[in-house]
Protein backbone atom coordinates (compact mmCIF):
# COMPACT_ATOMS: atom_id res chain seq x y z
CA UNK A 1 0.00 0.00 0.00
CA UNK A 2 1.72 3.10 -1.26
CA UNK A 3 1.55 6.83 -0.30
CA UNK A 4 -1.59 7.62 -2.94
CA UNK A 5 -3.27 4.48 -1.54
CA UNK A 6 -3.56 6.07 2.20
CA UNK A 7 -4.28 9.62 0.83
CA UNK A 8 -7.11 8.24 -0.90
CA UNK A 9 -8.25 6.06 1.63
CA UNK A 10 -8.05 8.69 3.99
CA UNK A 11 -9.80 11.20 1.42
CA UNK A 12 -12.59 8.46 1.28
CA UNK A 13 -13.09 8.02 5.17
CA UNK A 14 -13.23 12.00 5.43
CA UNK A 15 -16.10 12.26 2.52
CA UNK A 16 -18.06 9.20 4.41
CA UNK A 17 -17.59 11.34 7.95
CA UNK A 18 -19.22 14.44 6.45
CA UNK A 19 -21.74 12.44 4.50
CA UNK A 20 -23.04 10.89 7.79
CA UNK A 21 -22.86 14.39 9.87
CA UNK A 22 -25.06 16.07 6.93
CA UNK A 23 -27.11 13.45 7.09
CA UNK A 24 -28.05 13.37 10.15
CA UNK A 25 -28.39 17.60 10.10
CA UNK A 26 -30.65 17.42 7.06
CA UNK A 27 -32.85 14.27 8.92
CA UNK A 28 -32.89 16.53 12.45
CA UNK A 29 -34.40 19.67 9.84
CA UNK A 30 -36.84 17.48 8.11
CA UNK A 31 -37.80 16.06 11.73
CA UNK A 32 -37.82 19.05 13.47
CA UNK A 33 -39.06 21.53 10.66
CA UNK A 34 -36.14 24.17 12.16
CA UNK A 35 -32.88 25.27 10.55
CA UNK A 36 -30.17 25.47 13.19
CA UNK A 37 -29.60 28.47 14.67
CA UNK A 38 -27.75 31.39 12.63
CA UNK A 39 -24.42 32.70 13.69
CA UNK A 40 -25.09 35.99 12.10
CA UNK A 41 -28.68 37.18 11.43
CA UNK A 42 -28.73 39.65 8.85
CA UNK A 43 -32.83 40.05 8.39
CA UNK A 44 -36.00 38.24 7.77
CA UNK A 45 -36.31 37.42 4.11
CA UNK A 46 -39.57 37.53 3.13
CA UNK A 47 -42.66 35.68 3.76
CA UNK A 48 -42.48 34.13 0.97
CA UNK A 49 -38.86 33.57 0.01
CA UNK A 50 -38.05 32.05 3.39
CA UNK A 51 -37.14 28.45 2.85
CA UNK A 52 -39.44 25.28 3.38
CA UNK A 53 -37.26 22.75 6.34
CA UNK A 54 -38.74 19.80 5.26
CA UNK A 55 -38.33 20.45 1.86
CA UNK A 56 -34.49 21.51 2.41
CA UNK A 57 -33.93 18.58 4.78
CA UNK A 58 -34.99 15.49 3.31
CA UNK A 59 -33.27 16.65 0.06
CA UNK A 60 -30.03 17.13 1.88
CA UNK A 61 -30.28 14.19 3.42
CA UNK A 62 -31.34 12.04 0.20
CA UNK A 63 -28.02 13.76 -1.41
CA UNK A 64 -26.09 13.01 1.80
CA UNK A 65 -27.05 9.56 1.85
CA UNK A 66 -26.42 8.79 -1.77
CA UNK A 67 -22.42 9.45 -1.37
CA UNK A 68 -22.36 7.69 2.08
CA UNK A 69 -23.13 4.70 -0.23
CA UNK A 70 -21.02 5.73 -2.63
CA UNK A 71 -18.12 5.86 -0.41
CA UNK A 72 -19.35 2.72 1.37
CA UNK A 73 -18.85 0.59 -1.42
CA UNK A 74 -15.77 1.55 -2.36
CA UNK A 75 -14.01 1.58 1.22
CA UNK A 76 -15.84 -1.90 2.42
CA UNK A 77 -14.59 -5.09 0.60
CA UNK A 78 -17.42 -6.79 -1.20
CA UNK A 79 -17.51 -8.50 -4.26
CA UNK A 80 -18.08 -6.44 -7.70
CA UNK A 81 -21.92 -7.25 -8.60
CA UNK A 82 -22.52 -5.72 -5.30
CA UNK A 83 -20.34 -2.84 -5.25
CA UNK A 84 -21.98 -1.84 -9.19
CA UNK A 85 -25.62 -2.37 -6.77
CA UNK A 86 -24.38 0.02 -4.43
CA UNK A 87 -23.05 2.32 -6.68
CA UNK A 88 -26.28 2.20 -8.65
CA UNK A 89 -28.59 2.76 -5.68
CA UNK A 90 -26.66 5.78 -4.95
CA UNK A 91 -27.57 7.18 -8.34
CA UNK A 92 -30.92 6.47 -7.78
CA UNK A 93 -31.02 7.96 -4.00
CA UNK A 94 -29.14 11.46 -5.79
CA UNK A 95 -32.06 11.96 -8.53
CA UNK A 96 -34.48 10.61 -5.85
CA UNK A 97 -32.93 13.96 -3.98
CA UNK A 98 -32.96 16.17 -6.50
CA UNK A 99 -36.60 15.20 -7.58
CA UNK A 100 -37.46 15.23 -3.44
CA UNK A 101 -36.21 18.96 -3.78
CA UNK A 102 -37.47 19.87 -7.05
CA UNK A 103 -41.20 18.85 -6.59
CA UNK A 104 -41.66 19.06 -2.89
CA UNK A 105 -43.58 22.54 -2.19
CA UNK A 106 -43.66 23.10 1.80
């Protein structure tokens, strides 16, 4: 195992480590239909431009949970057939995501 190997493996394990913390954040906005708090509060936008949580949250975490897969099945060792699986059902969790965001309206 070379230098490249560990500073992609380690690149990998970071990526996972943030996919699984936004994860979590976008499940805990979708849950409990708040954004975390602000460090800096500039103004209220609008009435209507302010952003829907649930909306925002399950997207994120669709999108978040789609490359925890992806990373999963390239840092665990399984066999090919089921790597290609996982790597598909990511794809299909990212435009499930991106559809979740794009039609969802509250």
């Amino acid at each position: 195992m070379g230098r490249s190997d560990t500073v992609l493996l380690s690149i990998r394990v970071v990526i996972a480590v943030v996919s699984l913390a936004v994860l979590l954040t976008g499940v805990r906005i979708a849950v409990t239909r708040r954004f975390p708090r602000p460090r800096l509060r500039l103004g209220r936008p609008p009435t209507g431009r302010r952003p829907q949580p649930v909306r925002v949250g399950g997207g994120v975490a669709l999108v978040a949970a789609s490359l925890l897969v992806q990373q999963a099945a390239q840092l665990l060792p399984v066999s090919r057939p089921v790597g290609i699986a996982m790597s598909l059902a990511a794809l299909v969790i990212a435009i499930v995501g991106v559809g979740w965001f794009a039609v969802r309206r509250d």
